[in-house]
Each structure stands twice: as C-alpha cells, then as structure tokens.
C-alpha atoms as a PDB file:
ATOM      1  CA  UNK A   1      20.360 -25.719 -12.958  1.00  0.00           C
ATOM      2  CA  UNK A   2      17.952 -28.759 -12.448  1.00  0.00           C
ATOM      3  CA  UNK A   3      15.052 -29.338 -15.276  1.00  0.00           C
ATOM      4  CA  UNK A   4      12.959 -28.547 -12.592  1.00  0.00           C
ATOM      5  CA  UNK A   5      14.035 -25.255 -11.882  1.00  0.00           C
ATOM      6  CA  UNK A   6      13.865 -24.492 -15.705  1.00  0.00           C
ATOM      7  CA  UNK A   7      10.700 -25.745 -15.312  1.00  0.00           C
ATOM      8  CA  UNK A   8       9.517 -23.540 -12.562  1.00  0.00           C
ATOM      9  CA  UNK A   9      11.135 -20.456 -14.720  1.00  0.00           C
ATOM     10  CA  UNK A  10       8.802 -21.204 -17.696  1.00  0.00           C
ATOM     11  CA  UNK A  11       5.839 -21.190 -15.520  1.00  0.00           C
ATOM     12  CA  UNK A  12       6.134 -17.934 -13.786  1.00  0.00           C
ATOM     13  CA  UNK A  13       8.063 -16.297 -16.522  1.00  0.00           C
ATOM     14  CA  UNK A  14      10.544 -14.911 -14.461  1.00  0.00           C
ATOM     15  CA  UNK A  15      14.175 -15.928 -15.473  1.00  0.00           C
ATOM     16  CA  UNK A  16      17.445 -15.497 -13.354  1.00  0.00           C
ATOM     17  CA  UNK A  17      19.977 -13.674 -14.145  1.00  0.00           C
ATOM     18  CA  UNK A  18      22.201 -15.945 -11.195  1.00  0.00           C
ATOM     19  CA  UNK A  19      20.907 -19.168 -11.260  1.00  0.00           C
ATOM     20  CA  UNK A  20      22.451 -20.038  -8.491  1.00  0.00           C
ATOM     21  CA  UNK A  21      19.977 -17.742  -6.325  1.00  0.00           C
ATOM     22  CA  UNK A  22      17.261 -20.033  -7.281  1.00  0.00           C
ATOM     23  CA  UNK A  23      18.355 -23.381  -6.665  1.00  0.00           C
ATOM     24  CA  UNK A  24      20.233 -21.564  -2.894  1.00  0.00           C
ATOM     25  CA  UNK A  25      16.154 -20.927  -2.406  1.00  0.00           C
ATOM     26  CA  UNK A  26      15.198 -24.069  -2.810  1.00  0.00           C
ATOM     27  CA  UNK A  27      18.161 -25.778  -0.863  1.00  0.00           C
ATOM     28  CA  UNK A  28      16.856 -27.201   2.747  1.00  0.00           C
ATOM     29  CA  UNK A  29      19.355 -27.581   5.389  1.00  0.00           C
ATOM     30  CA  UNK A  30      19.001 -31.320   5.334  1.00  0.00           C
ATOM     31  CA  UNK A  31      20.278 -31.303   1.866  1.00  0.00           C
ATOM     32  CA  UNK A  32      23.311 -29.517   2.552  1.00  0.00           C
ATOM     33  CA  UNK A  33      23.977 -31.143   5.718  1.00  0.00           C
ATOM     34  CA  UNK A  34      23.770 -34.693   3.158  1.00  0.00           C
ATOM     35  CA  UNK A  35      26.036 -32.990   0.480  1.00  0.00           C
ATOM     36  CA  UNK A  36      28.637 -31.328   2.788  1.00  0.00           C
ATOM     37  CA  UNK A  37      31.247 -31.609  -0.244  1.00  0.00           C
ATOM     38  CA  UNK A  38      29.230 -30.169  -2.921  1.00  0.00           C
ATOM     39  CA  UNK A  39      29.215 -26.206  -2.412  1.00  0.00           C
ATOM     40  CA  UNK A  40      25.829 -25.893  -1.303  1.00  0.00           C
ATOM     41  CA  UNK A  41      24.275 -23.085   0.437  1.00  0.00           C
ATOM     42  CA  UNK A  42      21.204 -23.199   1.870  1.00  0.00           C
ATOM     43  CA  UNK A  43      18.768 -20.991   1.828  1.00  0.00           C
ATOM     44  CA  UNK A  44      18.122 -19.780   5.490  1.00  0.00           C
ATOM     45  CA  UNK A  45      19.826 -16.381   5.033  1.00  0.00           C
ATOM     46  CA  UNK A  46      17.640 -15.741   1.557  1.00  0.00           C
ATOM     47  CA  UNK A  47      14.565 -16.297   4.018  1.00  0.00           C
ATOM     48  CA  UNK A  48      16.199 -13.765   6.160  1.00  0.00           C
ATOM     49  CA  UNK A  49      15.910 -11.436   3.525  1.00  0.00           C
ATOM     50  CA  UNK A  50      12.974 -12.046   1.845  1.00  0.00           C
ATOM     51  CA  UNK A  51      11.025 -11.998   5.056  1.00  0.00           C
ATOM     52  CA  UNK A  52      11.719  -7.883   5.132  1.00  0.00           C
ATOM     53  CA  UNK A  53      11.127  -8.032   1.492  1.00  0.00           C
ATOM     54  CA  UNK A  54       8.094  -9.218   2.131  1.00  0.00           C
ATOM     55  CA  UNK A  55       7.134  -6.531   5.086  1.00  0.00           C
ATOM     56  CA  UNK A  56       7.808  -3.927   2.677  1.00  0.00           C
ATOM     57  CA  UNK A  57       6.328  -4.279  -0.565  1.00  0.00           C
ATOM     58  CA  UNK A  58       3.015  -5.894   1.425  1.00  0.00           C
ATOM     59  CA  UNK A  59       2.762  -2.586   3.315  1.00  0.00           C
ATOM     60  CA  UNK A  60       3.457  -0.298   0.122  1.00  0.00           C
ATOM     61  CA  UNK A  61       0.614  -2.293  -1.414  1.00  0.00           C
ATOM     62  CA  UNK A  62      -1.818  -1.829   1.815  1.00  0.00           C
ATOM     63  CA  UNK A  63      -0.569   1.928   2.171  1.00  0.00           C
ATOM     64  CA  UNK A  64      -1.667   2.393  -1.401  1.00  0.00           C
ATOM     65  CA  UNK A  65      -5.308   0.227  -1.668  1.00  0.00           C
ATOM     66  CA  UNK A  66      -6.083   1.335   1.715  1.00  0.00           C
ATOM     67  CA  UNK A  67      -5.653   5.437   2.270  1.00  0.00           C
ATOM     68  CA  UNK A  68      -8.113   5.929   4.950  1.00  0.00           C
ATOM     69  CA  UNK A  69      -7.471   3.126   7.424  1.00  0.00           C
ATOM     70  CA  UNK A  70      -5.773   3.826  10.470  1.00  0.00           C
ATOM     71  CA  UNK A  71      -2.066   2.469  11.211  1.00  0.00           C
ATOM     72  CA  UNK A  72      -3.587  -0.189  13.405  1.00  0.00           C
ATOM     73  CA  UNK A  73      -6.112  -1.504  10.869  1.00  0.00           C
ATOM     74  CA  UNK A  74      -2.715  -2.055   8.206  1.00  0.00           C
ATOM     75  CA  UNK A  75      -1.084  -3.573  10.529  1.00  0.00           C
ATOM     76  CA  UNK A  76      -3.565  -6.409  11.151  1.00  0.00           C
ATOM     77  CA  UNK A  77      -3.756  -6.351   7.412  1.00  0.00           C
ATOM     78  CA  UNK A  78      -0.350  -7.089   7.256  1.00  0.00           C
ATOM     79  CA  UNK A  79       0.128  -9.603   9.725  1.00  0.00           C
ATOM     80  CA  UNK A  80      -2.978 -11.693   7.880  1.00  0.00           C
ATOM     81  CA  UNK A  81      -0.840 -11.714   4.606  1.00  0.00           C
ATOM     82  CA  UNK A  82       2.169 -12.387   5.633  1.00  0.00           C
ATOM     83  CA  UNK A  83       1.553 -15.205   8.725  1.00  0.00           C
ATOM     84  CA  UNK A  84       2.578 -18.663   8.211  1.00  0.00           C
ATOM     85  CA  UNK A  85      -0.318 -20.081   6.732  1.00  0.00           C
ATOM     86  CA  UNK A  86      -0.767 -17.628   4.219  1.00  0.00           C
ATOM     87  CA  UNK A  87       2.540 -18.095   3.016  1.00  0.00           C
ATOM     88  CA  UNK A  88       1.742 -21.943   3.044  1.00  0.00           C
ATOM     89  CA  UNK A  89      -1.160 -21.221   0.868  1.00  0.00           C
ATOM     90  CA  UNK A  90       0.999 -19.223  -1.341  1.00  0.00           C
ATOM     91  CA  UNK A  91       3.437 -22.085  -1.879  1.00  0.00           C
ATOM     92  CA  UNK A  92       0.910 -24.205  -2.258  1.00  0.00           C
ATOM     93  CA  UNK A  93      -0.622 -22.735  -5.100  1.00  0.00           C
ATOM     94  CA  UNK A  94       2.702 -22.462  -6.941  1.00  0.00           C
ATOM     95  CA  UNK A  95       3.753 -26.248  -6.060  1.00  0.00           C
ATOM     96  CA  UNK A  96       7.017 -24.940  -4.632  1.00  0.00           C
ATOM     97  CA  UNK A  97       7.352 -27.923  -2.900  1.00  0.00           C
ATOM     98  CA  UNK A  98       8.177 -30.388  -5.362  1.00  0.00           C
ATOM     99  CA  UNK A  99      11.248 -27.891  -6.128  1.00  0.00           C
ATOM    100  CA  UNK A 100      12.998 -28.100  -2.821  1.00  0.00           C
ATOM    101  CA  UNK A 101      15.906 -30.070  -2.432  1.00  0.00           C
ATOM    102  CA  UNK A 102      15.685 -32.102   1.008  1.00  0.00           C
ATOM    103  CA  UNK A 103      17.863 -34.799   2.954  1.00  0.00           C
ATOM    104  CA  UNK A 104      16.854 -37.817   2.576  1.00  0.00           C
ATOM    105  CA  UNK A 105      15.445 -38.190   6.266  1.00  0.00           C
ATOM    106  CA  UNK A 106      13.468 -34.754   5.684  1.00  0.00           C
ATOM    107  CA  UNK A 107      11.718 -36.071   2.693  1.00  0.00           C
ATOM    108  CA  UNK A 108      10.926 -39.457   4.184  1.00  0.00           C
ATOM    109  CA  UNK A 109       9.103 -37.529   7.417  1.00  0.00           C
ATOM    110  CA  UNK A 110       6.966 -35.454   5.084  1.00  0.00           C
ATOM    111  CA  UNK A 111       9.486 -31.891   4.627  1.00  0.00           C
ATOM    112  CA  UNK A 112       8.327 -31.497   1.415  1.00  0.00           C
ATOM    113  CA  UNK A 113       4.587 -31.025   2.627  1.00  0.00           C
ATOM    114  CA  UNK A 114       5.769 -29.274   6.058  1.00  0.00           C
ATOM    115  CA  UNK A 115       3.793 -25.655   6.596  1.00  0.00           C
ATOM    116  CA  UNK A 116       6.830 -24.362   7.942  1.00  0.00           C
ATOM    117  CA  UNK A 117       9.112 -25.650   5.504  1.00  0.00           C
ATOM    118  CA  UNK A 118       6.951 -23.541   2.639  1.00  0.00           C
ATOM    119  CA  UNK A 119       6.452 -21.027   4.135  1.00  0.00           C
ATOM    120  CA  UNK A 120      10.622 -20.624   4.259  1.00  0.00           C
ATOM    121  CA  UNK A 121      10.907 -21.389   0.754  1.00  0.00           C
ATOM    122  CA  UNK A 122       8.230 -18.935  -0.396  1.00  0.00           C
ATOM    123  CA  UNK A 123      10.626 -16.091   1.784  1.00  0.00           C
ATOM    124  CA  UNK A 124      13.223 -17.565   0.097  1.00  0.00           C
ATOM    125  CA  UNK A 125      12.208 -17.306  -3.185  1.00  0.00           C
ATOM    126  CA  UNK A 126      11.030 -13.481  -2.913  1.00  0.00           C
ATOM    127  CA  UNK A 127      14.860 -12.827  -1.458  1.00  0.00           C
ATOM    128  CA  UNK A 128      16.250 -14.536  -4.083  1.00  0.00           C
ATOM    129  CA  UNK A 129      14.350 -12.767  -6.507  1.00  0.00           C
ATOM    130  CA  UNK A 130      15.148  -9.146  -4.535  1.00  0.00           C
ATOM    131  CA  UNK A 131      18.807  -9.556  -5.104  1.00  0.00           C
ATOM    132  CA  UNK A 132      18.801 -11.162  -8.889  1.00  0.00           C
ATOM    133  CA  UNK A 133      16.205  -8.710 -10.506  1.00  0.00           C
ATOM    134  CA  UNK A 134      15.123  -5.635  -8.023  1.00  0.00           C
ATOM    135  CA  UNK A 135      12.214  -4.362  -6.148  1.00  0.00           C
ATOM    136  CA  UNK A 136      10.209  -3.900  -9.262  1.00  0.00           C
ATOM    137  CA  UNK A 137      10.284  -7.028 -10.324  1.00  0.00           C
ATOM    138  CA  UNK A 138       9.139  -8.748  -7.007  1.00  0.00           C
ATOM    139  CA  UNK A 139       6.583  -5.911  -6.829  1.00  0.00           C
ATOM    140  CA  UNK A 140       5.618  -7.237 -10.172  1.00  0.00           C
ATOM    141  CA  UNK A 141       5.376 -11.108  -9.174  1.00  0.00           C
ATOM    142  CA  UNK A 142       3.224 -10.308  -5.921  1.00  0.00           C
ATOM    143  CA  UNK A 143       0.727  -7.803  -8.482  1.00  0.00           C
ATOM    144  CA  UNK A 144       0.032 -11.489 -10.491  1.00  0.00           C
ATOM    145  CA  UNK A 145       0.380 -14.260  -7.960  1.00  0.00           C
ATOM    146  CA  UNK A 146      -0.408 -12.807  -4.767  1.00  0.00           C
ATOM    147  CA  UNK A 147      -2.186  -9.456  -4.299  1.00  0.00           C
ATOM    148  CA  UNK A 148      -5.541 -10.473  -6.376  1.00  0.00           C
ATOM    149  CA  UNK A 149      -6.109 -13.192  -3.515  1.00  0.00           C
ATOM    150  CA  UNK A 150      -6.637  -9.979  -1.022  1.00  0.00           C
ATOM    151  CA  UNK A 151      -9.386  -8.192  -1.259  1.00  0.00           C
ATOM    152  CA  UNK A 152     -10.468  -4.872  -0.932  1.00  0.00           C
ATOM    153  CA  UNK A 153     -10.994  -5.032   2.651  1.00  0.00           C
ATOM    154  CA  UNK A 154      -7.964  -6.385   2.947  1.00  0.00           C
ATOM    155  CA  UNK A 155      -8.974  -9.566   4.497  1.00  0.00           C
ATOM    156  CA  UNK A 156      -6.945 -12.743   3.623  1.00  0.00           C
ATOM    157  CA  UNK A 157      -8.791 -16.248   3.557  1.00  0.00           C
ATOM    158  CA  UNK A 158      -6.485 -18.354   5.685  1.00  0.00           C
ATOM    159  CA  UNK A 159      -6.364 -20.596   8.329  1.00  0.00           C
ATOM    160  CA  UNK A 160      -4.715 -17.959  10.300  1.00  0.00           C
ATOM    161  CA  UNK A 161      -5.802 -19.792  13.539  1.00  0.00           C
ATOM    162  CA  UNK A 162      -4.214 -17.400  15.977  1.00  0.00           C
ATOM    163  CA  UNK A 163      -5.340 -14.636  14.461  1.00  0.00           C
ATOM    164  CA  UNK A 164      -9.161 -16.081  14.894  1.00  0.00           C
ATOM    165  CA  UNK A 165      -9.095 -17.043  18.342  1.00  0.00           C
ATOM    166  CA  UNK A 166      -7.676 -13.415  19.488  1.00  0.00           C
ATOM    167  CA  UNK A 167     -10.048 -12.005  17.731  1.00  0.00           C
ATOM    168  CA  UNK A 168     -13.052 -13.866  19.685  1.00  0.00           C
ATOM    169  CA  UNK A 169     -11.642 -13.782  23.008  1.00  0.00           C
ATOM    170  CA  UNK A 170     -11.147  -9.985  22.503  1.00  0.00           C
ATOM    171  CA  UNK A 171     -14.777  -9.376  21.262  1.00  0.00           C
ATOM    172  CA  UNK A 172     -16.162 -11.526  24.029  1.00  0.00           C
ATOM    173  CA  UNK A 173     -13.790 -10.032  26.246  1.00  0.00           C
ATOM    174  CA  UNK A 174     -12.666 -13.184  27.680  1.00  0.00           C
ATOM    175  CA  UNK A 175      -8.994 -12.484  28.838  1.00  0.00           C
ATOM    176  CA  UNK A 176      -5.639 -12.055  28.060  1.00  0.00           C
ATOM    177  CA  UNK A 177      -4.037 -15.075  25.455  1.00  0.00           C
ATOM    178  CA  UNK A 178      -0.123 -16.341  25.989  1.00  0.00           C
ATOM    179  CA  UNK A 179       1.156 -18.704  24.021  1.00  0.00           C
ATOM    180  CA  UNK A 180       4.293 -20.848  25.884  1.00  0.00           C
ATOM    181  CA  UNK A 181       6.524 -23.343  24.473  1.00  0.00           C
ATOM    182  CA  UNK A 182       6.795 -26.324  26.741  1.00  0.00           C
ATOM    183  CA  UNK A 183       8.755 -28.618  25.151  1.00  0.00           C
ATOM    184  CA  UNK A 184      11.568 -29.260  22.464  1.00  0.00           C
ATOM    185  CA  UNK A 185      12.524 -32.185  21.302  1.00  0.00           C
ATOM    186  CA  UNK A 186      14.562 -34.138  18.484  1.00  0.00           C
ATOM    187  CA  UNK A 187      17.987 -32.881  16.531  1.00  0.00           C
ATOM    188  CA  UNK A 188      18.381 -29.346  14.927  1.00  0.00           C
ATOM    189  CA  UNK A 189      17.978 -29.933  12.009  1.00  0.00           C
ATOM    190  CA  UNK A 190      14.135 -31.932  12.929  1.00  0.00           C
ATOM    191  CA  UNK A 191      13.331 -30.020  16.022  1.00  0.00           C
ATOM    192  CA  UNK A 192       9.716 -30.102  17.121  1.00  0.00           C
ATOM    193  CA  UNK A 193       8.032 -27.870  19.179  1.00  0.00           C
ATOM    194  CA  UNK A 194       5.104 -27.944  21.923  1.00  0.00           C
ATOM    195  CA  UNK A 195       3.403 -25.113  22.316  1.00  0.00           C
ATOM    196  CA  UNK A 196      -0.164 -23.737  24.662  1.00  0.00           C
ATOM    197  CA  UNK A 197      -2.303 -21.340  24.623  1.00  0.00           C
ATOM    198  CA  UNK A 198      -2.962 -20.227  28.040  1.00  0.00           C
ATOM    199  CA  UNK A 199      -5.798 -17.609  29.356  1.00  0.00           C
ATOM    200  CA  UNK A 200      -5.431 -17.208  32.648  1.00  0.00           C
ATOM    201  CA  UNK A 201      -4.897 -20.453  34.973  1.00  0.00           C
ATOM    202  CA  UNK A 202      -6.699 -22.594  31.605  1.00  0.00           C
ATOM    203  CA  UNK A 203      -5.073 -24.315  28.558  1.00  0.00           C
ATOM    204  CA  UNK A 204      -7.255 -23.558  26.274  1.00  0.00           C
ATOM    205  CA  UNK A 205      -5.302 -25.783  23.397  1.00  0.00           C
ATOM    206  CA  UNK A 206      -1.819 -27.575  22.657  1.00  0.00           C
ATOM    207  CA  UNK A 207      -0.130 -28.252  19.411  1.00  0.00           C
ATOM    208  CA  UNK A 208       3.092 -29.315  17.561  1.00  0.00           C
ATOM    209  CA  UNK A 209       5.154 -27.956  14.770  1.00  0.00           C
ATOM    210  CA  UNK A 210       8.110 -28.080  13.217  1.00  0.00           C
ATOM    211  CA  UNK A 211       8.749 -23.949  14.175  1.00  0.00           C
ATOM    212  CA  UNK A 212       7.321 -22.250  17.404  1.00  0.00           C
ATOM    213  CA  UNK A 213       4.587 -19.936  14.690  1.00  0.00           C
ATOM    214  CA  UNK A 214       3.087 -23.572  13.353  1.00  0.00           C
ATOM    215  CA  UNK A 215       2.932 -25.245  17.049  1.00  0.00           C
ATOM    216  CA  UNK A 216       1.386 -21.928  18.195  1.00  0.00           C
ATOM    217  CA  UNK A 217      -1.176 -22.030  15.175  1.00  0.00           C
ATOM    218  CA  UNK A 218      -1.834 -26.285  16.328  1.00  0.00           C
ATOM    219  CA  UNK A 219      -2.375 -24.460  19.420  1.00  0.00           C
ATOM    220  CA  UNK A 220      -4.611 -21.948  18.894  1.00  0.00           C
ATOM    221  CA  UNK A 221      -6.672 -24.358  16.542  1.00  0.00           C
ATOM    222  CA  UNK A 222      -7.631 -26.706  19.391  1.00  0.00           C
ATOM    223  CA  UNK A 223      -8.302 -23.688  21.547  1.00  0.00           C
ATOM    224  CA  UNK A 224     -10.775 -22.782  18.736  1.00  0.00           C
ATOM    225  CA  UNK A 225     -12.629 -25.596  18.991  1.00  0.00           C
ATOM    226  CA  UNK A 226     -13.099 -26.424  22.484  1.00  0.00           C
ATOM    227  CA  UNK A 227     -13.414 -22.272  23.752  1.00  0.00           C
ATOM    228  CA  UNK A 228     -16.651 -21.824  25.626  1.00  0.00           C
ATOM    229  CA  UNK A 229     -18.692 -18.538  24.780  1.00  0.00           C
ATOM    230  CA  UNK A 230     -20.843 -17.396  28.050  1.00  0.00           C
ATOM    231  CA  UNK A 231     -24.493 -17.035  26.607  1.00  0.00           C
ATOM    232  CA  UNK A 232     -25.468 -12.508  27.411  1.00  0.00           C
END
C-alpha cells in the first residue's frame, strides 16, 4: 500500500479491509501493461461493478427524496448524476487523479487529467468499496461526498453537454439527434474516438475523446454553440 493511498484513507476516513481493492482501483491499464511481471490487476472489471453500484444506490436515493415524480422524471435524474461529466466532477473534487497509477506514455499525454479516465476510477473506487465494506457503507460515502451536491429538484450542475442540447432541440422541436462515431484511431490501450451529432442531413457538431460518451459530449458541445433557434 503506497503513502498515497494511506493518504487518500485518512482523508475520507474510510479504511480497507483488502488493500489490495484500492490500489486494483486505482491501477490504469497502461500501468499493468508496463509492469506485466508484477501481479497487477487493473481495475476495468471494478468499474464494471461499480457502474451498477452506482445505478442502484443513486436510484434508492432519488426513489426516496423524490416520491411524487413520475418514473420518467427519475430517470433523467439519474442519468444527470451518473453521466460522464458528473463523475469527472466527482473525481475532481476528491483529487483521485493524483492516485492513479498510469504507464508512462498515459501520464506523459495527460491520463491523469483525462474525463474519461476519472470518471473510470471514480466507478472503480465505489466497486472496490462495494466488495471490501458493503452497501451501507458506499451508501454512507455518497450521503457525505456526493448526494449534498444534488438538490432537491434533483438537478445536477454539470457540463452534461448532451443532455443540454436534447433538451433544446426537443423544446424547440427541432428534430431527431444521432450521435455516430466516424472514426477510430491509435492503439487500444490510447484509442481516440470521432464522434457527430447529426439532425437530419446537418452536423450540427464534432468532437474527440478518449471513450465514445466524452467524444459524444465534444460533440454535442460544439452543436451547442453553433445551433440556430428559428425566432416564433
């Protein structure tokens, strides 16, 4: 267990039973493919997990805070919480990224700073904390870290870009939004992705990421700033 970790322990007074669950959430790909004879284990399954985790426990919370709005309503709820850049945001706030272990190429093109990549490690983490300590426990880190930045509406600040631009082509009734991917390019383990928003015959915006959610939010971000409202 790195100082780091220990570190990271002290601060959100949570300590692991199986310290190796912690440091496996905080293990990149790139590091194990770098330290192929060292036992490592990444932690791409643990976002697997914690991803469901995740579904559940946000639901519970909106199923319980919210008892007269419709299915539809949570489910938009939902999706605001747990989207890319809110997870982002919640990594952010916790500086999980100067706990991730990386490859040397991944840290020298920016990993440690990469949406996608936090978002993964803040799945990760809630996994990882599932299977050491429970469902209670987790419950109990998303009462203090996360669930007081929702409020009672529900409504998440985020740059949830996607999110935004359906919601003004829908009100404007403007058309029907598909996002494509159009191009892949570089290794596995550094794949980049091309992504459009299309409406119709029109691309409305392009963007890159390092996963198909962050080009689609690149996308969907342009889109937002060059969409033309017709005047009533």
């Amino acid at each position: 267990m790195s100082a780091e970790l220990k570190q990271l322990q002290q601060k959100l007074n949570i300590h692991f039973r199986n310290r190796q669950l912690l440091k496996q959430a905080f293990t990149h790909a790139s590091y194990v493919n770098e330290h192929r004879f060292g036992h490592h284990q990444d932690n791409e399954r643990l976002e697997f997990l914690g991803d469901a985790v995740l579904e559940l426990t946000v639901s519970e919370y909106l199923f319980h805070q919210c008892p007269t709005r419709p299915e539809g309503e949570l489910t938009k709820m939902r999706a605001s919480i747990v989207c890319e850049p809110s997870l982002v945001k919640f990594a952010h706030q916790l500086d999980f990224g100067q706990y991730v272990m990386l490859g040397k190429g991944e840290e020298l093109t920016g990993g440690r700073t990469r949406p996608a990549l936090l978002a993964d490690v803040f799945e990760s983490f809630i996994g990882a904390l599932y299977l050491d300590q429970g469902l209670d426990i987790v419950r109990e880190f998303l009462r203090v870290h996360i669930f007081p930045q929702i409020s009672l509406d529900g409504k998440l600040q985020t740059n949830d870009y996607k999110t935004q631009l359906q919601e003004l082509t829908q009100h404007h009734n403007l058309g029907v939004l598909e996002y494509r991917i159009v191009e892949e390019r570089g290794p596995a383990h550094e794949r980049e992705f091309v992504s459009e928003v299309i409406m119709g015959d029109d691309c409305l915006g392009r963007g890159m990421g390092r996963s198909k959610k962050e080009a689609e939010q690149h996308a969907a971000a342009q889109a937002l700033q060059h969409i033309v409202i017709p005047k009533l």
